[in-house]
PDB file of N, CA and C in Angstrom:
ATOM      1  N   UNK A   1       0.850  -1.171   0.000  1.00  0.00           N
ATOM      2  CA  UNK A   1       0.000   0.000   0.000  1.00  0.00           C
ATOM      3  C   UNK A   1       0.894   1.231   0.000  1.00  0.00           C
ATOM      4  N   UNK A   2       0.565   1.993  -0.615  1.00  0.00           N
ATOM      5  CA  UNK A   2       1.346   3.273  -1.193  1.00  0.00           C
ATOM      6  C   UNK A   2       0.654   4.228  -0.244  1.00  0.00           C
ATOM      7  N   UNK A   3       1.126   5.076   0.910  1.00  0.00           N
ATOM      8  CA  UNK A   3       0.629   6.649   1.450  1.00  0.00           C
ATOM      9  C   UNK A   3       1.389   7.746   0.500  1.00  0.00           C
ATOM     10  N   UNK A   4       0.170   8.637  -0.110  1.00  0.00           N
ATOM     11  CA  UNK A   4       0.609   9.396  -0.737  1.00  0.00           C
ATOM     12  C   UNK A   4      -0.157  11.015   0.158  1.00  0.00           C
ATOM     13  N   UNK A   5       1.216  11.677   0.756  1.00  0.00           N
ATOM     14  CA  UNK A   5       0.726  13.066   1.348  1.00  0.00           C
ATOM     15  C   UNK A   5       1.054  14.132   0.218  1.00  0.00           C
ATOM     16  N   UNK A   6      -0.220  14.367  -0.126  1.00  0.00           N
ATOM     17  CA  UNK A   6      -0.115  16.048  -1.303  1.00  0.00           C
ATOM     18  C   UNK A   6      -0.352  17.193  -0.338  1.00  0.00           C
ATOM     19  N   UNK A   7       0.418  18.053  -1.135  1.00  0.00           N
ATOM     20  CA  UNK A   7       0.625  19.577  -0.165  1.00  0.00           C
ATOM     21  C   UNK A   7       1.440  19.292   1.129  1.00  0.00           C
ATOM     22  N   UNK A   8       2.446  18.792   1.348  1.00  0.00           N
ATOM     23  CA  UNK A   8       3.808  18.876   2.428  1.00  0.00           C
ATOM     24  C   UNK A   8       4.006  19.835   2.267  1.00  0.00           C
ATOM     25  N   UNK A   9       4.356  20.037   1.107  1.00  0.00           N
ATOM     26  CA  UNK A   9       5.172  21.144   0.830  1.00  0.00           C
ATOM     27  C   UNK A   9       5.112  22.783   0.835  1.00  0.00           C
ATOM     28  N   UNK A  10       3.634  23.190   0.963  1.00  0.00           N
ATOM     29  CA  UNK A  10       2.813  24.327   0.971  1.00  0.00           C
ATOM     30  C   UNK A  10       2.264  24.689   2.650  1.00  0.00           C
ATOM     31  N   UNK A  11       2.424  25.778   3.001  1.00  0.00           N
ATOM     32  CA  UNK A  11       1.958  26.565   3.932  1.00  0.00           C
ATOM     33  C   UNK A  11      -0.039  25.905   4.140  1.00  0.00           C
ATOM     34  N   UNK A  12      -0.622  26.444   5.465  1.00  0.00           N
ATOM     35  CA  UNK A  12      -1.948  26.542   4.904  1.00  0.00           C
ATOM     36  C   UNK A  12      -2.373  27.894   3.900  1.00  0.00           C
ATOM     37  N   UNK A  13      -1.259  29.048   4.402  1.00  0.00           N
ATOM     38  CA  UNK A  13      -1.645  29.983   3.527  1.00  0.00           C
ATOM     39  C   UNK A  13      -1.676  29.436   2.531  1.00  0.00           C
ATOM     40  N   UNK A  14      -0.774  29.103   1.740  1.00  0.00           N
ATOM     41  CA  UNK A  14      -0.368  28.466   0.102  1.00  0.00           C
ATOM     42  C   UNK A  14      -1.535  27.788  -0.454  1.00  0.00           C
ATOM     43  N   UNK A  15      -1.555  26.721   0.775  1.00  0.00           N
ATOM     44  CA  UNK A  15      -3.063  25.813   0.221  1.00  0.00           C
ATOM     45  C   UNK A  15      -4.426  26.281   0.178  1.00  0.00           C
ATOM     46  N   UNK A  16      -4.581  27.701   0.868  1.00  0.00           N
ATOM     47  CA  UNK A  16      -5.819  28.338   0.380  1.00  0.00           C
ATOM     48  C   UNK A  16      -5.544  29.349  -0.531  1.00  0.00           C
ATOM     49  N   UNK A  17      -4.390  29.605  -0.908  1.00  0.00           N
ATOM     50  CA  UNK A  17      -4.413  30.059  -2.119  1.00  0.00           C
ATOM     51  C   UNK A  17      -4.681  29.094  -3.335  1.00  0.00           C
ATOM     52  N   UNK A  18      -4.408  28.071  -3.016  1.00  0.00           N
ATOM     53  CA  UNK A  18      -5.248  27.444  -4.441  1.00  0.00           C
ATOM     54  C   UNK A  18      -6.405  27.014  -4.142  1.00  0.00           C
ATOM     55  N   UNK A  19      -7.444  26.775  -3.134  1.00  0.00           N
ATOM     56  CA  UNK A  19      -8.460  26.965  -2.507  1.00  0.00           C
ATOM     57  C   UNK A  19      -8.747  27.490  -3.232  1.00  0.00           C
ATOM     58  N   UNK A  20      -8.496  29.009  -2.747  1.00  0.00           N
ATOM     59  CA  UNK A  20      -9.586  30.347  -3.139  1.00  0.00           C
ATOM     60  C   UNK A  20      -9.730  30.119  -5.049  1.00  0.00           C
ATOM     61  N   UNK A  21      -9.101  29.727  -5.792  1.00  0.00           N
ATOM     62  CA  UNK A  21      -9.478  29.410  -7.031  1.00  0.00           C
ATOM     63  C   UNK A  21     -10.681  28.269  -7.406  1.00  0.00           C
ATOM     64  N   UNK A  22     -10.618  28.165  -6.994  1.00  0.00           N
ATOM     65  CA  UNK A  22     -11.926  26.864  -6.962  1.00  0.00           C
ATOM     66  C   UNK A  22     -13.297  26.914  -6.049  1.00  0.00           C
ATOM     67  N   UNK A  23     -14.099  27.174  -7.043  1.00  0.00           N
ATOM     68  CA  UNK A  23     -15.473  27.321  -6.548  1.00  0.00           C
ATOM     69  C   UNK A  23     -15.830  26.136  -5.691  1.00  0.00           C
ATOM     70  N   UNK A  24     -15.813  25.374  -5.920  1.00  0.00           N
ATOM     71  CA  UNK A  24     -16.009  23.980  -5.070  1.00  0.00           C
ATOM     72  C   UNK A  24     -15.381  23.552  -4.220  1.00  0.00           C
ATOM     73  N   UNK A  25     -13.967  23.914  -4.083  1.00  0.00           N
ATOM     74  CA  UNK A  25     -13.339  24.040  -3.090  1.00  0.00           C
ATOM     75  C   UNK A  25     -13.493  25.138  -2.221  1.00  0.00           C
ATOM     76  N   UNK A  26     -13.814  26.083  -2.117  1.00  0.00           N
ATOM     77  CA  UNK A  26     -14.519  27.524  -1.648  1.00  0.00           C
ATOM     78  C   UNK A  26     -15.717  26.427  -1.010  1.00  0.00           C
ATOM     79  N   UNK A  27     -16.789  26.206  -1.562  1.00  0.00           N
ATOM     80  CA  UNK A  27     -17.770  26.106  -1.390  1.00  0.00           C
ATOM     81  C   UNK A  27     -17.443  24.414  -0.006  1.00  0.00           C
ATOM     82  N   UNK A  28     -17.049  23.653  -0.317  1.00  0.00           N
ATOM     83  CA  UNK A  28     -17.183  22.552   0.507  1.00  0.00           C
ATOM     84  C   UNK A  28     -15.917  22.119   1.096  1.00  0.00           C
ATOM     85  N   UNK A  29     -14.695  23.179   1.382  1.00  0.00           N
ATOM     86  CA  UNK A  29     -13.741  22.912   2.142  1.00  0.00           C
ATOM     87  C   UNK A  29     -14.443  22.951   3.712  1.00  0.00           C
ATOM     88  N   UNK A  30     -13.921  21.934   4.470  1.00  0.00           N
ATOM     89  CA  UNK A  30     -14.015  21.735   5.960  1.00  0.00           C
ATOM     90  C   UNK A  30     -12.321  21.274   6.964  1.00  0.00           C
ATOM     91  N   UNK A  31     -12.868  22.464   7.769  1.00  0.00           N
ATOM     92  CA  UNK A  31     -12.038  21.996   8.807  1.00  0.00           C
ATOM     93  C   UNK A  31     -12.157  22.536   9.739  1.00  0.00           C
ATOM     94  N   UNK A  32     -13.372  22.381  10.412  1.00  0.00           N
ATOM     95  CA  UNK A  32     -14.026  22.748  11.643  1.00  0.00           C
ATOM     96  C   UNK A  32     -14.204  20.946  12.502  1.00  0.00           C
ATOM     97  N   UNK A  33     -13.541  21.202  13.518  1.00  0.00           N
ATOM     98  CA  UNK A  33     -14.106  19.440  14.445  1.00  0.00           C
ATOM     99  C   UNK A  33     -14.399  20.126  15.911  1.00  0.00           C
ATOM    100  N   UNK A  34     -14.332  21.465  16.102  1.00  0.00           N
ATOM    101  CA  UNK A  34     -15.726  21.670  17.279  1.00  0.00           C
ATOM    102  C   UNK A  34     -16.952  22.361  17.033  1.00  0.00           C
ATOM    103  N   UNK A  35     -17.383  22.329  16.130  1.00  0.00           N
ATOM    104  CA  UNK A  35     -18.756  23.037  15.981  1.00  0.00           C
ATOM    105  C   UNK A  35     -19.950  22.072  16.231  1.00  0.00           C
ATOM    106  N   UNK A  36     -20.924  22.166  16.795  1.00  0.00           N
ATOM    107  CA  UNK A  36     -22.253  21.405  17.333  1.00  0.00           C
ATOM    108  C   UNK A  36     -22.363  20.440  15.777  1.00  0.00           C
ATOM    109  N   UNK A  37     -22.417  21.231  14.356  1.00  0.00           N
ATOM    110  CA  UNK A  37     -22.333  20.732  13.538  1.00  0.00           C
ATOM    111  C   UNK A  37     -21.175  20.013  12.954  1.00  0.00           C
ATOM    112  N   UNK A  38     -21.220  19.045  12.565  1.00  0.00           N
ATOM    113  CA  UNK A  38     -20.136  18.241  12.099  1.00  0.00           C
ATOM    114  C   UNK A  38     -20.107  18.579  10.914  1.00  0.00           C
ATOM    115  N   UNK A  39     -21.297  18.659   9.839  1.00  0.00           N
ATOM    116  CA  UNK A  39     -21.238  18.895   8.750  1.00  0.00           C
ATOM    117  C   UNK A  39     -20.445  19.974   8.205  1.00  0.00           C
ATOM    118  N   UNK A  40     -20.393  20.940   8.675  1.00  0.00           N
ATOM    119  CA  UNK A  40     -19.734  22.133   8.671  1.00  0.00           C
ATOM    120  C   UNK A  40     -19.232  23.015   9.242  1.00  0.00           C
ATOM    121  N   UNK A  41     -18.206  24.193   9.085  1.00  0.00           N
ATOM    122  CA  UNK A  41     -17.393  25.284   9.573  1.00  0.00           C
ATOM    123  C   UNK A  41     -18.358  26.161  10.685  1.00  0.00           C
ATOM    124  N   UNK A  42     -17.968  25.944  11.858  1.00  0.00           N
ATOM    125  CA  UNK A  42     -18.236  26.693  12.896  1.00  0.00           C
ATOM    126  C   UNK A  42     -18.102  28.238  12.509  1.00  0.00           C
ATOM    127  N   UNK A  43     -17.111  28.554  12.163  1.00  0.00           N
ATOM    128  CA  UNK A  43     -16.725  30.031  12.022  1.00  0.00           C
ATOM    129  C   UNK A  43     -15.941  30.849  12.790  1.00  0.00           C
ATOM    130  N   UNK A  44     -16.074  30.231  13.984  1.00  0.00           N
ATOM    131  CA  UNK A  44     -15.728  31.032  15.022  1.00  0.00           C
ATOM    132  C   UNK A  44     -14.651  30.248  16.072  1.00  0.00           C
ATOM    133  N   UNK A  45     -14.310  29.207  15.668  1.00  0.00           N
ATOM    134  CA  UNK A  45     -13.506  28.619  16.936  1.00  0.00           C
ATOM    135  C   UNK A  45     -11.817  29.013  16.099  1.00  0.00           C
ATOM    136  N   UNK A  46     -10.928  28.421  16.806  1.00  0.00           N
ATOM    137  CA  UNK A  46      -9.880  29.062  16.732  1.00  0.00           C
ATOM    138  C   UNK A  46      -9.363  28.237  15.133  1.00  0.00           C
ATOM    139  N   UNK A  47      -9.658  27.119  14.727  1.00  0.00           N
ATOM    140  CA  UNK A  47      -8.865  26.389  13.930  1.00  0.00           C
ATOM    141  C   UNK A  47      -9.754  27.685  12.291  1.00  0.00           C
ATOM    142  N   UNK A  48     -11.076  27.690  12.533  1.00  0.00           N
ATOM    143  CA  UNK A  48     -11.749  28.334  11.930  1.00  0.00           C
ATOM    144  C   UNK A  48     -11.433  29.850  11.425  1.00  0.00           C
ATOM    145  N   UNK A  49     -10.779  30.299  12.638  1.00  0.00           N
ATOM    146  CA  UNK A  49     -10.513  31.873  12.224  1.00  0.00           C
ATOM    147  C   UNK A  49      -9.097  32.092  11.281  1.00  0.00           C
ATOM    148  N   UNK A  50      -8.181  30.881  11.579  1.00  0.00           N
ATOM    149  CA  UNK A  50      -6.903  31.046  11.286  1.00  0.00           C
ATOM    150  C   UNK A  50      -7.255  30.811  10.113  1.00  0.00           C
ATOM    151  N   UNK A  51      -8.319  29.855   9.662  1.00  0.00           N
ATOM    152  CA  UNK A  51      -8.229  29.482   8.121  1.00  0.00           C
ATOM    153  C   UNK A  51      -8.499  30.281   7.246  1.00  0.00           C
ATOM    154  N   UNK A  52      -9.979  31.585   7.906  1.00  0.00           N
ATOM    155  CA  UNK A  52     -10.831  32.879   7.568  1.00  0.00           C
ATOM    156  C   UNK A  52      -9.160  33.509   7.111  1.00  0.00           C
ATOM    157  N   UNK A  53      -8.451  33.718   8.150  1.00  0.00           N
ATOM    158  CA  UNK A  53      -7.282  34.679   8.044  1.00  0.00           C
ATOM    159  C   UNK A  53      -6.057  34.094   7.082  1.00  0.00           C
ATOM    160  N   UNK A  54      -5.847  32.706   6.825  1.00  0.00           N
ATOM    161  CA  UNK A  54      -5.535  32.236   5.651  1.00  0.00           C
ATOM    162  C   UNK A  54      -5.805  32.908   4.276  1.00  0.00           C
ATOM    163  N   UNK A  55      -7.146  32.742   4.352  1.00  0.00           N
ATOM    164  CA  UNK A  55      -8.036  33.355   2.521  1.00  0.00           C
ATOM    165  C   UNK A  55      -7.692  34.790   3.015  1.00  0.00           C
ATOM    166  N   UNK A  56      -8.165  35.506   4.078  1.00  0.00           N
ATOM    167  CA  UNK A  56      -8.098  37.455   3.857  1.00  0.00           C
ATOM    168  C   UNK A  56      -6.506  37.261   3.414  1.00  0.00           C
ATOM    169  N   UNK A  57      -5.479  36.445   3.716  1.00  0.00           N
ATOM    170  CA  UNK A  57      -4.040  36.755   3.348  1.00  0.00           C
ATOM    171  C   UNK A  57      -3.907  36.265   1.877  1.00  0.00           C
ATOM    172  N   UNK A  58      -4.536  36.150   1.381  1.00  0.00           N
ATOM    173  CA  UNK A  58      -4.643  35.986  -0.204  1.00  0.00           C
ATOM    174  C   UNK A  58      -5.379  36.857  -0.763  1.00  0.00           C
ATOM    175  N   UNK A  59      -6.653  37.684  -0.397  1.00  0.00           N
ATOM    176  CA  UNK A  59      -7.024  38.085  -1.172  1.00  0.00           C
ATOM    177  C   UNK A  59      -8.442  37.829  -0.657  1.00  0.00           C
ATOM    178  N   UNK A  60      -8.916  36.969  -0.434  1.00  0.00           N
ATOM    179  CA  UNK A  60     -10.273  36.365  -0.183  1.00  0.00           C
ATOM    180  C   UNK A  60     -11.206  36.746   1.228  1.00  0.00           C
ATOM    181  N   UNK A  61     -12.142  37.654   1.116  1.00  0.00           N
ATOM    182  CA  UNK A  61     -12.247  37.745   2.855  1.00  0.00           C
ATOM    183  C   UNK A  61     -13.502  36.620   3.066  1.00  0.00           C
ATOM    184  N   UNK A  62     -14.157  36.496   2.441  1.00  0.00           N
ATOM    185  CA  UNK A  62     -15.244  35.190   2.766  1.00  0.00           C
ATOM    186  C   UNK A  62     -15.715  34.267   1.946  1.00  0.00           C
ATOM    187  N   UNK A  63     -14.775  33.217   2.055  1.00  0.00           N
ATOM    188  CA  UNK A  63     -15.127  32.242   1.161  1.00  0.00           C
ATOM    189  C   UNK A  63     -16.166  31.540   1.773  1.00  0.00           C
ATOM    190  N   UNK A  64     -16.986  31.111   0.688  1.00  0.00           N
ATOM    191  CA  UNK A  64     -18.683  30.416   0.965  1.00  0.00           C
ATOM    192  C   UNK A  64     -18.245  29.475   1.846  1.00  0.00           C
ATOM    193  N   UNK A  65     -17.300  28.473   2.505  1.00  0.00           N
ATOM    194  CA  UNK A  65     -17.536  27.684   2.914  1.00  0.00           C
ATOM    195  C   UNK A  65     -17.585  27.815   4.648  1.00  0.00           C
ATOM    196  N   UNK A  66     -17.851  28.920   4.355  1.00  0.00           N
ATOM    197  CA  UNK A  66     -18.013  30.042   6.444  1.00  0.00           C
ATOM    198  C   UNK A  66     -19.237  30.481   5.778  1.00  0.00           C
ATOM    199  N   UNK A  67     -20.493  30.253   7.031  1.00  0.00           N
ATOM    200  CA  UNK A  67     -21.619  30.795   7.042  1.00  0.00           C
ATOM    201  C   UNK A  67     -21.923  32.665   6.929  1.00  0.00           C
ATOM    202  N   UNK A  68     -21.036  33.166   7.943  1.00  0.00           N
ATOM    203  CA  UNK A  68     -20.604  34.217   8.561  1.00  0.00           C
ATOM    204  C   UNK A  68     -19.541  34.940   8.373  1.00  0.00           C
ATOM    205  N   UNK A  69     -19.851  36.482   7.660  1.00  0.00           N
ATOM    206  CA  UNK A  69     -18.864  37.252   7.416  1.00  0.00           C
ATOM    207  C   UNK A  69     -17.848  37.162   7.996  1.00  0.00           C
ATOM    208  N   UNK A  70     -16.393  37.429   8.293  1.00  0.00           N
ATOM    209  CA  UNK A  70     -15.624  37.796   9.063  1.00  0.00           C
ATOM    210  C   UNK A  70     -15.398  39.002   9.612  1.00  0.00           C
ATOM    211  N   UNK A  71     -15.022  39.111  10.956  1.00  0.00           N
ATOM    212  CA  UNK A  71     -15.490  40.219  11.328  1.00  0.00           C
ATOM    213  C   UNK A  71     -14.153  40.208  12.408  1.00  0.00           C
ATOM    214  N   UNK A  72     -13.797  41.704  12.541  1.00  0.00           N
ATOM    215  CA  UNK A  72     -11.729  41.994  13.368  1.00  0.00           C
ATOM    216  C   UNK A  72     -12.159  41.226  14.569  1.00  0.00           C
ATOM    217  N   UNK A  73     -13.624  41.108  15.240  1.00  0.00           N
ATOM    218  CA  UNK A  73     -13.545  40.690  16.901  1.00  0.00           C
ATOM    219  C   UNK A  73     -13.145  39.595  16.653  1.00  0.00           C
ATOM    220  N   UNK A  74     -12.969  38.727  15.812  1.00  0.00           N
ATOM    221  CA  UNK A  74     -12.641  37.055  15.674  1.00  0.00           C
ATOM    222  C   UNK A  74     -11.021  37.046  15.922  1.00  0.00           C
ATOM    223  N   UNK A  75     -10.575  37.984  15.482  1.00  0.00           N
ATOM    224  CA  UNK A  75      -8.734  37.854  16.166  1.00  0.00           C
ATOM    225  C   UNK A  75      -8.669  38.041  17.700  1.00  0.00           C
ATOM    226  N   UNK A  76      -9.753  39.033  18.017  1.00  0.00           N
ATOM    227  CA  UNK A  76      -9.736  39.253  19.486  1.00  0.00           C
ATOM    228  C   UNK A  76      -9.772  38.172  20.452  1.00  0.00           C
ATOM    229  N   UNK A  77     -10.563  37.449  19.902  1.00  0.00           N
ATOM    230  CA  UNK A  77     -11.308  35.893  21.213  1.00  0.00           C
ATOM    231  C   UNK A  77     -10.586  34.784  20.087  1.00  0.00           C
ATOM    232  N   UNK A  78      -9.493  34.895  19.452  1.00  0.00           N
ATOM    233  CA  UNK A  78      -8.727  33.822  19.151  1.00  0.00           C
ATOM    234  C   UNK A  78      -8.372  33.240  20.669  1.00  0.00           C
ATOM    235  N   UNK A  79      -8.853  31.960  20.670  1.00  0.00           N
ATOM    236  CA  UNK A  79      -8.346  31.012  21.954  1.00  0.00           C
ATOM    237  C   UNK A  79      -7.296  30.091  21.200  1.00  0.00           C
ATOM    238  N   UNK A  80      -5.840  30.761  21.493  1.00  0.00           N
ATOM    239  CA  UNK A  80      -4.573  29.716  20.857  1.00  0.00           C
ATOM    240  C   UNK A  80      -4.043  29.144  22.495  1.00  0.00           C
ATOM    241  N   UNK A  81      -4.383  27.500  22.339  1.00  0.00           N
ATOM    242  CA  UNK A  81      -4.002  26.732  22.995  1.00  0.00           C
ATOM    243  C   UNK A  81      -2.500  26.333  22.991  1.00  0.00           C
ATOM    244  N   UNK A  82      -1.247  26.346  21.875  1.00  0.00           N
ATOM    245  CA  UNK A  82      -0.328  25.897  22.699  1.00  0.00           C
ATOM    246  C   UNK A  82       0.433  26.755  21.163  1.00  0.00           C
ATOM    247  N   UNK A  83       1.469  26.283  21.604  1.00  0.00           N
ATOM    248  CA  UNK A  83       2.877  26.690  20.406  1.00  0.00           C
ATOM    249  C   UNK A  83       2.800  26.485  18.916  1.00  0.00           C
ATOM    250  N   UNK A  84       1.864  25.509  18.366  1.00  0.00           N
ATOM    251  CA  UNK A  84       1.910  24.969  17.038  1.00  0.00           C
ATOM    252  C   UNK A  84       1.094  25.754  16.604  1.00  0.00           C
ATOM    253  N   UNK A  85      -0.249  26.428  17.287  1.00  0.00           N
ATOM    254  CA  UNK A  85      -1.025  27.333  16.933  1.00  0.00           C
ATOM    255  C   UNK A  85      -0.657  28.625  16.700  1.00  0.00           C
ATOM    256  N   UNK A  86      -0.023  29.362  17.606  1.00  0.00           N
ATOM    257  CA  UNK A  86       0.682  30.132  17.350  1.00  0.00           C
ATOM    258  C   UNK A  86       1.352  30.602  15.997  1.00  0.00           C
ATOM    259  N   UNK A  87       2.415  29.298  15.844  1.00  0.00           N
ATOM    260  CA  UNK A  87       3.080  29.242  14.942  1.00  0.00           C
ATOM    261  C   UNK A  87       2.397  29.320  13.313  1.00  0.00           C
ATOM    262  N   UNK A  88       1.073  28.893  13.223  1.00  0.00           N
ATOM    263  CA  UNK A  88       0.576  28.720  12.114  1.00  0.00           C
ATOM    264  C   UNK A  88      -0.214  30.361  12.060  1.00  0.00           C
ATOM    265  N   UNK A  89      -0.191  31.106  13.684  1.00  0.00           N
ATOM    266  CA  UNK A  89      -0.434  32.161  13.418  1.00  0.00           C
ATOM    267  C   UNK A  89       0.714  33.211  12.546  1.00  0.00           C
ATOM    268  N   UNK A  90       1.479  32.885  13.384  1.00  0.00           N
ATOM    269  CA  UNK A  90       2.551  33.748  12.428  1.00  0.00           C
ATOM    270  C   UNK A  90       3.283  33.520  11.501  1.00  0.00           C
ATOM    271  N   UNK A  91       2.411  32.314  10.691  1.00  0.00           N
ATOM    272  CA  UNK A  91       2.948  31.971   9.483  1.00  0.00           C
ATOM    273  C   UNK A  91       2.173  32.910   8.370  1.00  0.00           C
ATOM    274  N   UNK A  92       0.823  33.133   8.850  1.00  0.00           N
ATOM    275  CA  UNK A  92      -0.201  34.215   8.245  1.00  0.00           C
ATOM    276  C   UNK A  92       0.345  35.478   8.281  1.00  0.00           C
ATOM    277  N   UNK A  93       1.235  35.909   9.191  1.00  0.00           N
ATOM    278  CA  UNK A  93       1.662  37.063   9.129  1.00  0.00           C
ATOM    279  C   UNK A  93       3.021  37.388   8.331  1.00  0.00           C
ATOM    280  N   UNK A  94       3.847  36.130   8.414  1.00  0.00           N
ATOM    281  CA  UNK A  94       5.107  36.004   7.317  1.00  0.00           C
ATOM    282  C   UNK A  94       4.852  36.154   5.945  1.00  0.00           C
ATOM    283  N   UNK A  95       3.390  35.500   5.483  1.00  0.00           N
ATOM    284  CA  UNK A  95       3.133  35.482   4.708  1.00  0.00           C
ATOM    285  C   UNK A  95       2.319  36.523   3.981  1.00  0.00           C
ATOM    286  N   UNK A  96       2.093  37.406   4.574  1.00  0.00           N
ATOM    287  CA  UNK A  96       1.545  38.827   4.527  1.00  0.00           C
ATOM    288  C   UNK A  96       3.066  39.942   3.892  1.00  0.00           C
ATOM    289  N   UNK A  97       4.014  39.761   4.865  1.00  0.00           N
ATOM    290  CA  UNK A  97       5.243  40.494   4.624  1.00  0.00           C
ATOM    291  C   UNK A  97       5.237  39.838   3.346  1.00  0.00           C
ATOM    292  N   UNK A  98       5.730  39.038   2.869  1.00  0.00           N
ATOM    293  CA  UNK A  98       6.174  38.677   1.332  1.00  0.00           C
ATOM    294  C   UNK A  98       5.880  39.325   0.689  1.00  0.00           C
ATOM    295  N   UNK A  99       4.219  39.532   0.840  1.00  0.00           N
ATOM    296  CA  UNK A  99       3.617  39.698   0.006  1.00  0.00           C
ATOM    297  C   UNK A  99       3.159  41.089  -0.189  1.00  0.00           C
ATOM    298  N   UNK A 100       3.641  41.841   0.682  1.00  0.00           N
ATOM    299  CA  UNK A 100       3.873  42.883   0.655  1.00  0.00           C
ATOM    300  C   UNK A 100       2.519  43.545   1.338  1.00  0.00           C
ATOM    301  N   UNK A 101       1.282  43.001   2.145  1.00  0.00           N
ATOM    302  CA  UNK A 101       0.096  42.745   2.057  1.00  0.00           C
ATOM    303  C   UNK A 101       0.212  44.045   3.819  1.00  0.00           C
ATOM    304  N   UNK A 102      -0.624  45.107   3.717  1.00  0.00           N
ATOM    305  CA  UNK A 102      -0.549  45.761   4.441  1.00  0.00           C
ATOM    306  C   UNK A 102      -2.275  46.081   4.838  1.00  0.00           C
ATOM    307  N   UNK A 103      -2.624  45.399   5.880  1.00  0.00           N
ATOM    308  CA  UNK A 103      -4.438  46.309   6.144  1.00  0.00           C
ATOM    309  C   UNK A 103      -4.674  45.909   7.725  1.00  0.00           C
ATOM    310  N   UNK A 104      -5.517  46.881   8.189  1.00  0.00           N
ATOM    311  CA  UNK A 104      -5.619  46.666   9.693  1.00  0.00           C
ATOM    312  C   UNK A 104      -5.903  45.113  10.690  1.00  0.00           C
ATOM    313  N   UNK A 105      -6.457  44.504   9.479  1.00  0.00           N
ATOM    314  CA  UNK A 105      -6.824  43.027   9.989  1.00  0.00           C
ATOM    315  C   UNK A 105      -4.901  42.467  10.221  1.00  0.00           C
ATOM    316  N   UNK A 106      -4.154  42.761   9.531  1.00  0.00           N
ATOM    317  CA  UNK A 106      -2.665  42.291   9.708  1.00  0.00           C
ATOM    318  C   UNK A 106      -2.451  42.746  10.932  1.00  0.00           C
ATOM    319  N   UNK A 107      -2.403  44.611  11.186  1.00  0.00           N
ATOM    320  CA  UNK A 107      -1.649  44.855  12.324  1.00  0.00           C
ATOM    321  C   UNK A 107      -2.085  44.189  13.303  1.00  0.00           C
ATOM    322  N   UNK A 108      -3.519  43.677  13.281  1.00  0.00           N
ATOM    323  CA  UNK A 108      -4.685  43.210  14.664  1.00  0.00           C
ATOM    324  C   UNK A 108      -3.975  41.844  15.674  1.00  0.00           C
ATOM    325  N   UNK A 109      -3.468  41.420  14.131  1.00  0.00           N
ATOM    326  CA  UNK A 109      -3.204  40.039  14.173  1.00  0.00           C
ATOM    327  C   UNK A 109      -1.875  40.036  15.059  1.00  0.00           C
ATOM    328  N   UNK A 110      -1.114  40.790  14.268  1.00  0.00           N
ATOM    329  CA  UNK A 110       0.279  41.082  14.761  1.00  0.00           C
ATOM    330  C   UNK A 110       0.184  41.364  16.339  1.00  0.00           C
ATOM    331  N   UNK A 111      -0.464  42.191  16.871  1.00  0.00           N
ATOM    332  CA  UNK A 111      -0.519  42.449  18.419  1.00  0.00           C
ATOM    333  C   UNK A 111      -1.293  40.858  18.993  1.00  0.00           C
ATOM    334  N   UNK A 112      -2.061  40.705  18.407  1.00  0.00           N
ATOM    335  CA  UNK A 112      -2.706  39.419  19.255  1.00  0.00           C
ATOM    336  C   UNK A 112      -1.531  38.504  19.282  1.00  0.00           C
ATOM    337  N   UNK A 113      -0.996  38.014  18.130  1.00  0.00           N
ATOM    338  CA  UNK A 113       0.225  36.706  18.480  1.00  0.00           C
ATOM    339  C   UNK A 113       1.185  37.583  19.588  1.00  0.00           C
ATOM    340  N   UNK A 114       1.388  38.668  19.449  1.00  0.00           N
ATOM    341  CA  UNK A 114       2.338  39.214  20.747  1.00  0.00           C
ATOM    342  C   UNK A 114       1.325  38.543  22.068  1.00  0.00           C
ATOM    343  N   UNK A 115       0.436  39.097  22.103  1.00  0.00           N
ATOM    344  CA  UNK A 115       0.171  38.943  23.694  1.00  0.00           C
ATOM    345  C   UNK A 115       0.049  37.166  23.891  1.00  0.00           C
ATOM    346  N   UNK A 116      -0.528  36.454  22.651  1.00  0.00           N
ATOM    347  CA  UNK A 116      -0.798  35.261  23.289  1.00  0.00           C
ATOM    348  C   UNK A 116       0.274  34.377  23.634  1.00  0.00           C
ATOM    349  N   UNK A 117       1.714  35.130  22.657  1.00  0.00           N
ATOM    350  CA  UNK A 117       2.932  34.481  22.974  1.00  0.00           C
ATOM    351  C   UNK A 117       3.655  35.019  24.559  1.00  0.00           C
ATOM    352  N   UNK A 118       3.482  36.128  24.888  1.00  0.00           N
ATOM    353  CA  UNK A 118       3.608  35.731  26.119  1.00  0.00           C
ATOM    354  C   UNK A 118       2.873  35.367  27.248  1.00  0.00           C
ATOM    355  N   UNK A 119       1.439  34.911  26.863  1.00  0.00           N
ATOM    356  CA  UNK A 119       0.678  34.125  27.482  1.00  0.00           C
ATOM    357  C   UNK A 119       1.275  32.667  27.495  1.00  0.00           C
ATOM    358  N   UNK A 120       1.662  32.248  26.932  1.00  0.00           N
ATOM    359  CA  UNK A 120       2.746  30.847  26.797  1.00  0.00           C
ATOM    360  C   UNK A 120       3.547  31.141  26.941  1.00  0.00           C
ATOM    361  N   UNK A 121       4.746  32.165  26.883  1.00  0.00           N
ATOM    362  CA  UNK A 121       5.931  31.805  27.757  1.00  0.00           C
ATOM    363  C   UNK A 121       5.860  31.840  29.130  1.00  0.00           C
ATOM    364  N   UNK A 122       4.610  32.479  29.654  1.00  0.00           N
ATOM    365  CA  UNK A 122       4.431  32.860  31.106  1.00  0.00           C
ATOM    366  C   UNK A 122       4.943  31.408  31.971  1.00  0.00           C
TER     367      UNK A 122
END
């Protein structure tokens, strides 16, 4: 039996950049596993917002597959549980610099990974 992993190699930013090209992928990407619904994207829990903030770092602020606009309070009540989260936070923001990508939802972001990182080094 052959395991074949596609996309190692790509960021999540990266991978919703080719996301955001695809209507169907827009439309029925999931990766929400605490929402009451299983079927679909909560919107609002933490794995949810990073992904919202994935697509705004491309270009995309609401892809169909979130019920619910995005909205700046969702960086605010980001609940990042440990270091890996983090990290995928400020991979959204590395990936902003590249790209040369400058708007208030960035700076928001930028102060929140400050405080939550020294909420974990505490």
């Amino acid at each position: 039996m052959d395991v074949v992993h596609e996309g190692a190699g790509f960021s999540r930013t990266g991978k919703a950049e080719v996301v955001a090209r695809d209507s169907v992928g827009r439309r029925t990407l999931k990766v929400c596993w605490e929402g009451q619904d299983q079927a679909a994207n909560c919107g609002q829990c933490e794995k949810c917002v990073r992904t919202r903030l994935n697509f705004k770092a491309v270009g995309m602020d609401d892809p169909e597959c979130f019920e619910q606009p995005f909205e700046m309070e969702m960086i605010d009540t980001l609940n990042v549980r440990n270091i890996a989260q983090l990290t995928e936070l400020t991979s959204v923001i590395e990936y902003c610099a590249r790209h040369t990508m400058q708007a208030e939802w960035v700076d928001r972001l930028e102060a929140r990974i400050q405080q939550e990182a020294e909420k974990l080094s505490a």
